[in-house]
C-alpha atoms as a PDB file:
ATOM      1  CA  UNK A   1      88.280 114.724  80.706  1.00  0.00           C
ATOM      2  CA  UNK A   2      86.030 111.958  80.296  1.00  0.00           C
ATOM      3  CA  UNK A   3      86.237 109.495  82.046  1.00  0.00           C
ATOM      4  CA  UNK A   4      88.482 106.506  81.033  1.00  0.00           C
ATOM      5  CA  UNK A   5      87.797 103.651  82.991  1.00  0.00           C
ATOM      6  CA  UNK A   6      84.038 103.237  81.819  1.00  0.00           C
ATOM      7  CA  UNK A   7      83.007  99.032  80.835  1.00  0.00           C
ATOM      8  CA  UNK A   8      85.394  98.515  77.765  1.00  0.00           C
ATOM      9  CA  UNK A   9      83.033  96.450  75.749  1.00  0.00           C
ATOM     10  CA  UNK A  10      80.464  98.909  75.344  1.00  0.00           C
ATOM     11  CA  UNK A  11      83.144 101.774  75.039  1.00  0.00           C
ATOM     12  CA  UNK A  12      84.968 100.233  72.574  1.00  0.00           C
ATOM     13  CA  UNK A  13      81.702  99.015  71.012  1.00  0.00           C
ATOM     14  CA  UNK A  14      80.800 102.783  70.816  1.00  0.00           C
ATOM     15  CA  UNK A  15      83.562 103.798  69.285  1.00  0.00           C
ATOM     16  CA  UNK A  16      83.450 101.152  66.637  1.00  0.00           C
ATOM     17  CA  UNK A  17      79.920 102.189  66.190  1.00  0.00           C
ATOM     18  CA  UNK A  18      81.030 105.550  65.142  1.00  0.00           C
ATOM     19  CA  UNK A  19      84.243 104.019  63.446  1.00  0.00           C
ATOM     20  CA  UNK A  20      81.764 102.480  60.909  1.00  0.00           C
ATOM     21  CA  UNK A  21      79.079 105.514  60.837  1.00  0.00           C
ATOM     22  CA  UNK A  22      81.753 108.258  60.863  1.00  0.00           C
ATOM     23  CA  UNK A  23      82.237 110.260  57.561  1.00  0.00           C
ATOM     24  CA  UNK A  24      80.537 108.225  55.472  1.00  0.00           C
ATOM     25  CA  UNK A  25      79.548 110.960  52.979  1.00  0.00           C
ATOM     26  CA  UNK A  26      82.884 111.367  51.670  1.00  0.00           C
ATOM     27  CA  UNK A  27      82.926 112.832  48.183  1.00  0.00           C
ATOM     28  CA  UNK A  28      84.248 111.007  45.252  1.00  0.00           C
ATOM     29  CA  UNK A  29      87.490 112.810  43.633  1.00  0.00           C
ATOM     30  CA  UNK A  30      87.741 115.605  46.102  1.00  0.00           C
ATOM     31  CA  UNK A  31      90.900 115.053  48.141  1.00  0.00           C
ATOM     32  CA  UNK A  32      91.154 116.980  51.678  1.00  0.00           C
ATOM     33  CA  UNK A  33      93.171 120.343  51.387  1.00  0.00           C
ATOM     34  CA  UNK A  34      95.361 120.988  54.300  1.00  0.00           C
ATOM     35  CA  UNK A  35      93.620 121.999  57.759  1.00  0.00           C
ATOM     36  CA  UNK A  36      93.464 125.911  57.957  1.00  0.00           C
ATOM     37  CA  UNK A  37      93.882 127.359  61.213  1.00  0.00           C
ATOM     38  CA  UNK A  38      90.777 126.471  63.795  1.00  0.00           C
ATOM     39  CA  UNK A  39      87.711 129.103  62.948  1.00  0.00           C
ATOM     40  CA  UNK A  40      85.757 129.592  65.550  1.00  0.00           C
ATOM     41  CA  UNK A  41      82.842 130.616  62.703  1.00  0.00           C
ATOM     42  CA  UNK A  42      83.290 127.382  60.940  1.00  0.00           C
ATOM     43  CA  UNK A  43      79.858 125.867  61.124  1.00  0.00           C
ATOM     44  CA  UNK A  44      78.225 129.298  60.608  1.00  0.00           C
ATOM     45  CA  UNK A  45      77.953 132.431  58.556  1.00  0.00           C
ATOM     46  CA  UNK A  46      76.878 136.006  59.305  1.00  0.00           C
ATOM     47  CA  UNK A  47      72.949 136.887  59.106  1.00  0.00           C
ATOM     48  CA  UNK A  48      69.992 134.595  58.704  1.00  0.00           C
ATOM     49  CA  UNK A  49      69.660 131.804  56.283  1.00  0.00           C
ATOM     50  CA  UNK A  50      66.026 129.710  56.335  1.00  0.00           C
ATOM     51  CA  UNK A  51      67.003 127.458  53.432  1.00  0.00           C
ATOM     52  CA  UNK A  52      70.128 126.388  55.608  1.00  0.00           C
ATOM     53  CA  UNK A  53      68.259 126.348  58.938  1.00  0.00           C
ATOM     54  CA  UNK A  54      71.805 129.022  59.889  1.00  0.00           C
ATOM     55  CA  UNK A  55      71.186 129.819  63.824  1.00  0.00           C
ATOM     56  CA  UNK A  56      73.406 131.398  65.968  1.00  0.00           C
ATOM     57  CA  UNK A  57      74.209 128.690  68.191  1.00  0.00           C
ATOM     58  CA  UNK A  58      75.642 127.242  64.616  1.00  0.00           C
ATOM     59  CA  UNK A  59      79.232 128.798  65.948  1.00  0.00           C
ATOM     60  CA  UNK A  60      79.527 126.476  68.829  1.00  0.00           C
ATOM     61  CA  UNK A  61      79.420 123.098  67.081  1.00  0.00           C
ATOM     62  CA  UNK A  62      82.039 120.556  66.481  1.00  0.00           C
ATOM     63  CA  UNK A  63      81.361 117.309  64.976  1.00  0.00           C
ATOM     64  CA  UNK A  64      81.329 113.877  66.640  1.00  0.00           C
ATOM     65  CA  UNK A  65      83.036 112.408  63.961  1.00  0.00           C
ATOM     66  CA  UNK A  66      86.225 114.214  64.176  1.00  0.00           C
ATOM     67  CA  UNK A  67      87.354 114.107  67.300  1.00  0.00           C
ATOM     68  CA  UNK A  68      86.568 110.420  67.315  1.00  0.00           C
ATOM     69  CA  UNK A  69      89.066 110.407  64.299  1.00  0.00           C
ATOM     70  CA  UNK A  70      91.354 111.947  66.045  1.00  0.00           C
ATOM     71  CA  UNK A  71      91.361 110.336  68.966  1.00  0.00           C
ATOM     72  CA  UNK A  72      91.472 107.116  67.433  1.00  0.00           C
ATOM     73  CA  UNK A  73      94.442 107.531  65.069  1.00  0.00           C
ATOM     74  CA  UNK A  74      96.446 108.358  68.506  1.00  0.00           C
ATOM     75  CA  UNK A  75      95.035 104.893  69.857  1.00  0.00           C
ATOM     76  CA  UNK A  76      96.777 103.228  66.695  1.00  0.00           C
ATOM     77  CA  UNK A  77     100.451 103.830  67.428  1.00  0.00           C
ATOM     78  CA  UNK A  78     100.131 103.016  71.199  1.00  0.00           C
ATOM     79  CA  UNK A  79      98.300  99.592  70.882  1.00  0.00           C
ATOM     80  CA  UNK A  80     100.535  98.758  67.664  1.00  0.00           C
ATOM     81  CA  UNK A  81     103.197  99.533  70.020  1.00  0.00           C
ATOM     82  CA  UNK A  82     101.972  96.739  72.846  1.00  0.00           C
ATOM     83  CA  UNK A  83     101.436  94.288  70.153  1.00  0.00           C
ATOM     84  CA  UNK A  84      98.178  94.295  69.090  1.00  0.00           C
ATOM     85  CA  UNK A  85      96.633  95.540  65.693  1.00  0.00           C
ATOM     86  CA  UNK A  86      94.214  98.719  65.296  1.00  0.00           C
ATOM     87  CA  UNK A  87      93.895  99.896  61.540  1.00  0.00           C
ATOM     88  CA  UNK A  88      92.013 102.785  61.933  1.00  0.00           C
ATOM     89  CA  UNK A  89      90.568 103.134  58.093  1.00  0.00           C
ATOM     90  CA  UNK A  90      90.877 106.717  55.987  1.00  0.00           C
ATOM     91  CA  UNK A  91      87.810 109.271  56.503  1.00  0.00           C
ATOM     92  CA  UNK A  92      87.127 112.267  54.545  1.00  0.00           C
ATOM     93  CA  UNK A  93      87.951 115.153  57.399  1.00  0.00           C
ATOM     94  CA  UNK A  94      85.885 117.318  55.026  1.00  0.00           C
ATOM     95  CA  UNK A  95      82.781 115.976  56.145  1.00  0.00           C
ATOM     96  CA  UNK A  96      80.544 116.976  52.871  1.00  0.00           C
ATOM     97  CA  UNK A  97      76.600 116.417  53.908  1.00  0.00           C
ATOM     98  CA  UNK A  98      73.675 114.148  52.288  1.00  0.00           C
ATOM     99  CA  UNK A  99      71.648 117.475  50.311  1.00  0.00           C
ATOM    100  CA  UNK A 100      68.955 117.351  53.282  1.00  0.00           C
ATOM    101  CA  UNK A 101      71.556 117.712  56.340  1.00  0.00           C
ATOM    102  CA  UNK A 102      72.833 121.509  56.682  1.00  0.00           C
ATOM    103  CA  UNK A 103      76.368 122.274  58.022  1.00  0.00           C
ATOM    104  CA  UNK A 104      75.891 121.250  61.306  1.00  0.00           C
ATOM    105  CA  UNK A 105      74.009 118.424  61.099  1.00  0.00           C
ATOM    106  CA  UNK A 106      70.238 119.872  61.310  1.00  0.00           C
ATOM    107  CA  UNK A 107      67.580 117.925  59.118  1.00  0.00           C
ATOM    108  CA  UNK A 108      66.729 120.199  56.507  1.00  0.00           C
ATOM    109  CA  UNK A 109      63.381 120.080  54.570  1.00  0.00           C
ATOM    110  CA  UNK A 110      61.672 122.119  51.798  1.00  0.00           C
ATOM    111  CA  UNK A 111      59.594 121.526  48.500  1.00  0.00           C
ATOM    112  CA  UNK A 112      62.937 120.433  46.894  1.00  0.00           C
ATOM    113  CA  UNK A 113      64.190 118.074  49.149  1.00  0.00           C
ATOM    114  CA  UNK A 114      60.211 116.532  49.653  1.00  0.00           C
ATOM    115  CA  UNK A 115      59.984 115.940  45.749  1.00  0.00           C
ATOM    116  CA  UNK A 116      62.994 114.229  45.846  1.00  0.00           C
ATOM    117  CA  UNK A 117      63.824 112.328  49.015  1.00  0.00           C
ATOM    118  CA  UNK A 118      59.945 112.376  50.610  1.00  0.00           C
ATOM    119  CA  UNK A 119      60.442 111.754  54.341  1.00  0.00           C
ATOM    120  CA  UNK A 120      62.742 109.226  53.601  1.00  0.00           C
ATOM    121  CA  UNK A 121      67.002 110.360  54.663  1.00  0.00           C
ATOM    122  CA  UNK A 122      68.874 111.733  51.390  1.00  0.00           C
ATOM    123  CA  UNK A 123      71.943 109.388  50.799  1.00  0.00           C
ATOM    124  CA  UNK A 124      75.278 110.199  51.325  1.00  0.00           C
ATOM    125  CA  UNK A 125      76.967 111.645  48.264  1.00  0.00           C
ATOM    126  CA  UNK A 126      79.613 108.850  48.334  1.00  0.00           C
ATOM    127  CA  UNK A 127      80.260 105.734  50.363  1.00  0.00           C
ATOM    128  CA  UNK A 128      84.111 105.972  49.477  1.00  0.00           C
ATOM    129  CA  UNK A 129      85.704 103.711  52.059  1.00  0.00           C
ATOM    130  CA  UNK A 130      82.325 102.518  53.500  1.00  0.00           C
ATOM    131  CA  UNK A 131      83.481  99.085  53.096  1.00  0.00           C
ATOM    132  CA  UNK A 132      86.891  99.341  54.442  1.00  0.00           C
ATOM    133  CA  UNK A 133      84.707 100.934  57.710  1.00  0.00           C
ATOM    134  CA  UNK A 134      82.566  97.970  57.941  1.00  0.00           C
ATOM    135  CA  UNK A 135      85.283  95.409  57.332  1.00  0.00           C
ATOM    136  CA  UNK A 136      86.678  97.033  60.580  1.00  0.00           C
ATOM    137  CA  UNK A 137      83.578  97.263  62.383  1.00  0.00           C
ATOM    138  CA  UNK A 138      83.233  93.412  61.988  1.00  0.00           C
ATOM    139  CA  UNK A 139      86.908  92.704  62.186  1.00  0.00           C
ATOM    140  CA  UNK A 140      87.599  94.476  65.557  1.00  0.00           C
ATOM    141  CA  UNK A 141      83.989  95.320  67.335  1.00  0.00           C
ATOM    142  CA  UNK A 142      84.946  92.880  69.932  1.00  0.00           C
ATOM    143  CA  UNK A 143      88.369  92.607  69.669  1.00  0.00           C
ATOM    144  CA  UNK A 144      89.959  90.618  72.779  1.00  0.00           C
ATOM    145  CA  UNK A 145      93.094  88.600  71.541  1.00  0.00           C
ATOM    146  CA  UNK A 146      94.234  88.407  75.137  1.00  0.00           C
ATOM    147  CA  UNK A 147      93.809  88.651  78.787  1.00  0.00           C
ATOM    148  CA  UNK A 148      95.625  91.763  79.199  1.00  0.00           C
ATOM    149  CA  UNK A 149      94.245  93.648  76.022  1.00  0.00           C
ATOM    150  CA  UNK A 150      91.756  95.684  77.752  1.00  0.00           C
ATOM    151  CA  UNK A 151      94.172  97.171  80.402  1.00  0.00           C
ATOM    152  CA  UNK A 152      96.246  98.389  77.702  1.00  0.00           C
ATOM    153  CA  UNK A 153      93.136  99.586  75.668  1.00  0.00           C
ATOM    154  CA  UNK A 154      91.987 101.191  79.059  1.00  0.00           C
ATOM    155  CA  UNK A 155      95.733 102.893  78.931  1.00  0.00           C
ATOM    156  CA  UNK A 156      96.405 103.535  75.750  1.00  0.00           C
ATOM    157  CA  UNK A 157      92.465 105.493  75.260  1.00  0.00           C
ATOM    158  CA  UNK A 158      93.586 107.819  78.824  1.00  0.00           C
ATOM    159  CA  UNK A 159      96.590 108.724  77.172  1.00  0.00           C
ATOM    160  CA  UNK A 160      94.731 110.083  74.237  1.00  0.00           C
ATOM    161  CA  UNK A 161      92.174 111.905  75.786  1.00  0.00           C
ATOM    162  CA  UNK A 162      94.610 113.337  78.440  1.00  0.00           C
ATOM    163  CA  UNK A 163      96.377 115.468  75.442  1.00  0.00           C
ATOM    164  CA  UNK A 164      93.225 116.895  74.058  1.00  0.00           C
ATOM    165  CA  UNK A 165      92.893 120.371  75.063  1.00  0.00           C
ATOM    166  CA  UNK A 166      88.961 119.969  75.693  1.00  0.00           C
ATOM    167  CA  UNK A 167      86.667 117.615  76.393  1.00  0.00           C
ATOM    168  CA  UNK A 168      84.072 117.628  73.323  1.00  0.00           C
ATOM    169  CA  UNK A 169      80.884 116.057  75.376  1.00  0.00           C
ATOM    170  CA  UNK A 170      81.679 118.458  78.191  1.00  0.00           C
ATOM    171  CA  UNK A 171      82.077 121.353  76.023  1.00  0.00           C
ATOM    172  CA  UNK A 172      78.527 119.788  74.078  1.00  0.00           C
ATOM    173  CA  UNK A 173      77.014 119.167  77.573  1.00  0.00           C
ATOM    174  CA  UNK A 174      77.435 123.016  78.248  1.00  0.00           C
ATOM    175  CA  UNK A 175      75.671 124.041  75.304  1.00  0.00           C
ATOM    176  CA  UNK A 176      73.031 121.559  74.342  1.00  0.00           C
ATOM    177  CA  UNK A 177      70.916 122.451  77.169  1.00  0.00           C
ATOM    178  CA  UNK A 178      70.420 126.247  75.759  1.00  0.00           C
ATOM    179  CA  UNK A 179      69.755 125.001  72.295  1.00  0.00           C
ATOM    180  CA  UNK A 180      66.636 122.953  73.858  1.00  0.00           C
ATOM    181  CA  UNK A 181      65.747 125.426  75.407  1.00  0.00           C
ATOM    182  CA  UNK A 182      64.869 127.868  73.010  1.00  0.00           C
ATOM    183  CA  UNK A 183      63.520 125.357  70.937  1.00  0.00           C
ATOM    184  CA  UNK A 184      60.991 124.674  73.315  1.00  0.00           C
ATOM    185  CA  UNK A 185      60.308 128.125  73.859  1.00  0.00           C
ATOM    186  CA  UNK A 186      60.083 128.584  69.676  1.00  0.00           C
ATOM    187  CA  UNK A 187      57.530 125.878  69.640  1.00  0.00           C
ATOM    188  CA  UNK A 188      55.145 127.466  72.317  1.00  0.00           C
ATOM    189  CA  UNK A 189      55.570 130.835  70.315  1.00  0.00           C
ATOM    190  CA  UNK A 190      52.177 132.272  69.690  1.00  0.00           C
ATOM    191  CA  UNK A 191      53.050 132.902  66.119  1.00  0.00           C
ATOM    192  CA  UNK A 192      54.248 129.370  65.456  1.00  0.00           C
ATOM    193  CA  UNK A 193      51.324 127.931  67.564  1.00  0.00           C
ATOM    194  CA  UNK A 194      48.481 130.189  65.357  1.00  0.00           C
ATOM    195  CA  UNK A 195      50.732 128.748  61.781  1.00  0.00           C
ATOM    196  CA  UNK A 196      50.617 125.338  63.077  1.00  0.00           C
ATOM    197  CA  UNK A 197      46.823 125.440  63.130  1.00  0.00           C
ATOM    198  CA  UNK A 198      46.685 126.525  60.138  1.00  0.00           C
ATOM    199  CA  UNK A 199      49.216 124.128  58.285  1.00  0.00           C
ATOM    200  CA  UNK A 200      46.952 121.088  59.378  1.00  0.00           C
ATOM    201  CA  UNK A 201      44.194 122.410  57.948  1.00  0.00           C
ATOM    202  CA  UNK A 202      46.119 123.401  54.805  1.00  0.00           C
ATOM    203  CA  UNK A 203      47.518 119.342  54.905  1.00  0.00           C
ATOM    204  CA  UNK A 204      44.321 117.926  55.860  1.00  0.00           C
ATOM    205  CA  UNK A 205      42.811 118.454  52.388  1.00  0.00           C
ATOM    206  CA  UNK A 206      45.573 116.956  51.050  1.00  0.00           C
ATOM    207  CA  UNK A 207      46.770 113.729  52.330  1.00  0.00           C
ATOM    208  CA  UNK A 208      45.136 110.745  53.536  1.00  0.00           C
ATOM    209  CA  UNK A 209      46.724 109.720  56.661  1.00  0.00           C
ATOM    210  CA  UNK A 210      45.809 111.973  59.717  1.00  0.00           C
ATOM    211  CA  UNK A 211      47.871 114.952  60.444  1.00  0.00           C
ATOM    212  CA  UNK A 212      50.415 114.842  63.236  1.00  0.00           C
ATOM    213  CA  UNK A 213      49.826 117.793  65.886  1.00  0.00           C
ATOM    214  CA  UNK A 214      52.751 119.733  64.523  1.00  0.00           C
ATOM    215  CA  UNK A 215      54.985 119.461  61.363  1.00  0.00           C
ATOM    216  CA  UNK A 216      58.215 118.287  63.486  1.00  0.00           C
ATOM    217  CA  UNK A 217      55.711 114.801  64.347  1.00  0.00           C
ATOM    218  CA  UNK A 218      55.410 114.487  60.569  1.00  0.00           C
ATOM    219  CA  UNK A 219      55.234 111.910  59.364  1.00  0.00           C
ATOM    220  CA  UNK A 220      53.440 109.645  62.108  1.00  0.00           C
ATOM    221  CA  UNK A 221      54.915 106.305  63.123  1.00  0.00           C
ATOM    222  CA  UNK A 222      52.057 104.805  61.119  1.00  0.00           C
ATOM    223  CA  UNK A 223      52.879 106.411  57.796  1.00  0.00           C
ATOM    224  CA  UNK A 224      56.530 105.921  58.313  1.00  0.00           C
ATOM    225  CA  UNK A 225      56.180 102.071  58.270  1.00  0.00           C
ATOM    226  CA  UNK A 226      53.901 102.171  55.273  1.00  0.00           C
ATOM    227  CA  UNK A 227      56.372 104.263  53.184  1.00  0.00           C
ATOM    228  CA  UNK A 228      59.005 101.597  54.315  1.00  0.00           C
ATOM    229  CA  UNK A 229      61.481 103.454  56.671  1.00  0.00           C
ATOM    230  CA  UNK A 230      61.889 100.196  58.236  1.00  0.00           C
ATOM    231  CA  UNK A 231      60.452  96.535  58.941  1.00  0.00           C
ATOM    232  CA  UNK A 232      59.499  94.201  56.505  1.00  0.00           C
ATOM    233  CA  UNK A 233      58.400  96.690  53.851  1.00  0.00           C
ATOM    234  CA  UNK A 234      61.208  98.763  54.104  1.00  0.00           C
ATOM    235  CA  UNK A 235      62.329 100.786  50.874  1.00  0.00           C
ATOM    236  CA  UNK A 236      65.133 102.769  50.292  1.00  0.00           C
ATOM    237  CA  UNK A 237      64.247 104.786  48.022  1.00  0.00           C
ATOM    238  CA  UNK A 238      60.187 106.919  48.160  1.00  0.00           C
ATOM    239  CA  UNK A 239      57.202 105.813  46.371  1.00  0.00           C
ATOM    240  CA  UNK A 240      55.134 108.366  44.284  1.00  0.00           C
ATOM    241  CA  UNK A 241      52.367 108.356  47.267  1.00  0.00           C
ATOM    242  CA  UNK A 242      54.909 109.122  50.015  1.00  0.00           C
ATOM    243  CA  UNK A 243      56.675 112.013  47.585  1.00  0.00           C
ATOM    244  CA  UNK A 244      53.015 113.513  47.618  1.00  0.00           C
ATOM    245  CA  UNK A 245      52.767 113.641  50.635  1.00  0.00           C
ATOM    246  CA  UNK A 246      55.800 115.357  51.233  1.00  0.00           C
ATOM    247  CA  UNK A 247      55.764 118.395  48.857  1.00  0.00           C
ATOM    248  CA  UNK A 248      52.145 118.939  49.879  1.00  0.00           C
ATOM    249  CA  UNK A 249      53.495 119.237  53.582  1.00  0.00           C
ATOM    250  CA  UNK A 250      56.079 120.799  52.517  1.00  0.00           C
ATOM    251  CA  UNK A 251      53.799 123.625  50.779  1.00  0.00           C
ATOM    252  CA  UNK A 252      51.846 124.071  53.459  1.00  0.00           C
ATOM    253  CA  UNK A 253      54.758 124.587  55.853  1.00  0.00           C
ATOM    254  CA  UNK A 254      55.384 127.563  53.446  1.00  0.00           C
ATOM    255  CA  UNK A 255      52.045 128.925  52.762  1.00  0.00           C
ATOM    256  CA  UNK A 256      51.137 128.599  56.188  1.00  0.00           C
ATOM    257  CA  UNK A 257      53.810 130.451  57.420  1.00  0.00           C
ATOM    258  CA  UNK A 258      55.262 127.983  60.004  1.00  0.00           C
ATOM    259  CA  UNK A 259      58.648 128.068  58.280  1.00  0.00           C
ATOM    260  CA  UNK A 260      59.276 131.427  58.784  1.00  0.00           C
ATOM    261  CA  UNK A 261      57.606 131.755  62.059  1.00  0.00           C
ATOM    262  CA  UNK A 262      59.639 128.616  63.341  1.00  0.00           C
ATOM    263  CA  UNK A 263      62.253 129.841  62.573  1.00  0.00           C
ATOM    264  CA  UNK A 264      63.066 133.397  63.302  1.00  0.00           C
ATOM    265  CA  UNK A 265      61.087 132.400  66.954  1.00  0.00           C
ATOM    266  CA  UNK A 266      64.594 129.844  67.166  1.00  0.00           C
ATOM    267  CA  UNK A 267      66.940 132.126  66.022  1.00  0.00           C
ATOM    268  CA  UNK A 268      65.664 134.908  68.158  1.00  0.00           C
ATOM    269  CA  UNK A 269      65.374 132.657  71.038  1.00  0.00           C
ATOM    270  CA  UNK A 270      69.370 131.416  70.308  1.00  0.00           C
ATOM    271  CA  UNK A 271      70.501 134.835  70.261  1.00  0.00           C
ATOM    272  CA  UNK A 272      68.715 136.348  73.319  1.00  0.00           C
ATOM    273  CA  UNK A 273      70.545 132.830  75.222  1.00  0.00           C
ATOM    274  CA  UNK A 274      73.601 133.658  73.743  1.00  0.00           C
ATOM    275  CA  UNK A 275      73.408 137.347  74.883  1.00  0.00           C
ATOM    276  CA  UNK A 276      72.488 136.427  78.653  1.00  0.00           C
ATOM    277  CA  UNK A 277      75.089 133.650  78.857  1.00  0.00           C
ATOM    278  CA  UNK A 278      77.697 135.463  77.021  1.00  0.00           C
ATOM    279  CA  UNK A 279      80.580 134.723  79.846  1.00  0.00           C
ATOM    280  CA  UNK A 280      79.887 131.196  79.746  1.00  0.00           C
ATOM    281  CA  UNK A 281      79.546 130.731  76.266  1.00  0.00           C
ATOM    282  CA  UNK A 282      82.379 132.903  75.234  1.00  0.00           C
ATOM    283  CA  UNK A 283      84.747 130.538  77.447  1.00  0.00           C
ATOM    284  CA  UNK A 284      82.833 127.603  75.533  1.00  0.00           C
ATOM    285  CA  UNK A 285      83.778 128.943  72.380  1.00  0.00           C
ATOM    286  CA  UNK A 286      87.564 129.507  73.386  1.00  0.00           C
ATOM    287  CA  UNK A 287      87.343 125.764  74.242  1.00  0.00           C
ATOM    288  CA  UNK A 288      86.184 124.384  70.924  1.00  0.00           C
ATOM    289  CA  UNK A 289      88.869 126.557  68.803  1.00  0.00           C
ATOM    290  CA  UNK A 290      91.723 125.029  70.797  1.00  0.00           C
ATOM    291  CA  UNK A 291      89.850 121.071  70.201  1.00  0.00           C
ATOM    292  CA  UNK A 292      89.335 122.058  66.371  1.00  0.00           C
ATOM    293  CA  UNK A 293      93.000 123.507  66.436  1.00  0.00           C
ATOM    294  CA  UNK A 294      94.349 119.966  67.953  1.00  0.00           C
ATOM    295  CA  UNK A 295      91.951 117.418  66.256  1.00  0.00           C
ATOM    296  CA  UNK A 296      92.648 118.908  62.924  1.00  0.00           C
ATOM    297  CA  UNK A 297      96.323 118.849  63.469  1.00  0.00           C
ATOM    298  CA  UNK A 298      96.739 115.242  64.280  1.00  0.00           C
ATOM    299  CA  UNK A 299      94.209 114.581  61.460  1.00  0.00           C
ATOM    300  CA  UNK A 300      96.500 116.769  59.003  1.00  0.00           C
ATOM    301  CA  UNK A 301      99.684 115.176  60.299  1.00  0.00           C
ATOM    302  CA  UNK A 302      98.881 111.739  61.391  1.00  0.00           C
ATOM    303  CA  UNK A 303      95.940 110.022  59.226  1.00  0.00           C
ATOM    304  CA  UNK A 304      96.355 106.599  57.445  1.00  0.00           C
ATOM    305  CA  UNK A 305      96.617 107.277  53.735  1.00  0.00           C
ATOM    306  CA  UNK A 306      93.871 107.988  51.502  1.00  0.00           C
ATOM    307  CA  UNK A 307      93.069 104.018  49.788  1.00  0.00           C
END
């Protein structure tokens, strides 16, 4: 398990962090159906999919954000019960994704999501409770009404996390390593390297700004603060120069053939690791259907009521 008795102001500050972050593209009007029985396939589908960046190592994720829910709606009951208040606020379990985020998280961009969204992040569908989140966040990110609150915080947390049938960063720790792995390997591959050249000099005659080394540095630091990602000229939505830029990257990520080469070098890379790690992975895998099994049942049973 992990362990409990890390410094409790920056634990608890993390998980407020993700208390305030977590779910927050929830979709207006869609209530949650009833948890189905833990899939071990439920981040991923059968065959290839570029438009959906779908790679085999899809099968072995589970999100952050639920077992954070989880977790956290069994901290409520046990610090209520020592006195002490711990509202955890309503998320959507259903998770449903900004349009440029794919199943499992992975940024996703294409000549449809650049003439919309530029480089800039797509917004969440719906920021249904959003406020509730933050109210928390601010209300309890901090939270000390005593000298013998964090013991029982420290106590009440190790109770939690002793019931869960897996640990979720353990079970992440054993698989993010093979994921970087083959895509460093994808990016050296010769194919990718020889569409790469060419994408620059399919961008170069288009844009103004100079072209990063490869598409996954675009855009540069430089162009990102003059589009307004952040600082003092910050935007939130793209201006018509920026959403140029874009779809003409975009285009020549397609016409170059870097997509395609990018990606089939990661999903074959993902599936050759997954075939000479099997044993390990396999017992992965077994892990994460029990922690999806548990963490949607006390989500099912146990969350606060939908506002």
């Amino acid at each position: 398990m992990i362990e409990a008795h890390r410094p409790t102001h920056s634990r608890r500050t993390r998980w407020l962090v993700a208390a305030a972050t977590v779910l927050t593209v929830s979709l207006t009007g869609c209530a949650a159906a009833p948890f189905e029985p833990a899939d071990p396939t439920a981040y991923s589908q059968e065959g290839k999919d570029r438009g959906q960046w779908v790679m085999p190592f899809n099968k072995y994720y589970f999100p952050d954000a639920l077992t954070n829910y989880a977790e956290n709606i069994q901290l409520e009951p046990c610090l209520v019960g020592e006195g002490y208040d711990w509202p955890v606020p309503w998320e959507d379990p259903a998770i449903p994704r900004p349009e440029d985020l794919n199943a499992v998280g992975y940024r996703l961009f294409d000549e449809r999501i650049a003439a919309r969204w530029g480089y800039h992040v797509a917004p969440s569908p719906n920021t249904e409770g959003a406020q509730a989140r933050q109210e928390f966040f601010e209300q309890y990110n901090g939270y000390n009404p005593d000298d013998r609150f964090d013991e029982v915080f420290d106590d009440c947390l190790k109770e939690a996390r002793d019931d869960f049938p897996a640990d979720h960063m353990m079970l992440l720790a054993s698989v993010s390593p093979y994921q970087a792995q083959a895509e460093d390997a994808a990016r050296m591959h010769p194919d990718v390297a020889a569409a790469i050249d060419d994408w620059r000099v399919c961008l170069t005659e288009r844009v103004h700004f100079d072209v990063p080394d490869a598409p996954w540095d675009s855009p540069s630091e430089a162009m990102a603060e003059e589009w307004g990602f952040w600082g003092p000229e910050y935007r939130a939505e793209p201006s018509v120069v920026e959403l140029r830029a874009a779809v003409a990257d975009a285009e020549c990520r397609e016409s170059s053939g870097f997509t395609a080469a990018y990606y089939d070098a990661n999903w074959n890379e993902q599936q050759r690791l997954i075939d000479e790690n099997r044993v390990e992975l396999d017992a992965v895998l077994e892990g994460i259907v029990k922690l999806n099994a548990y963490v949607r049942a006390i989500i099912d049973e146990s969350a606060p009521p939908r506002p």
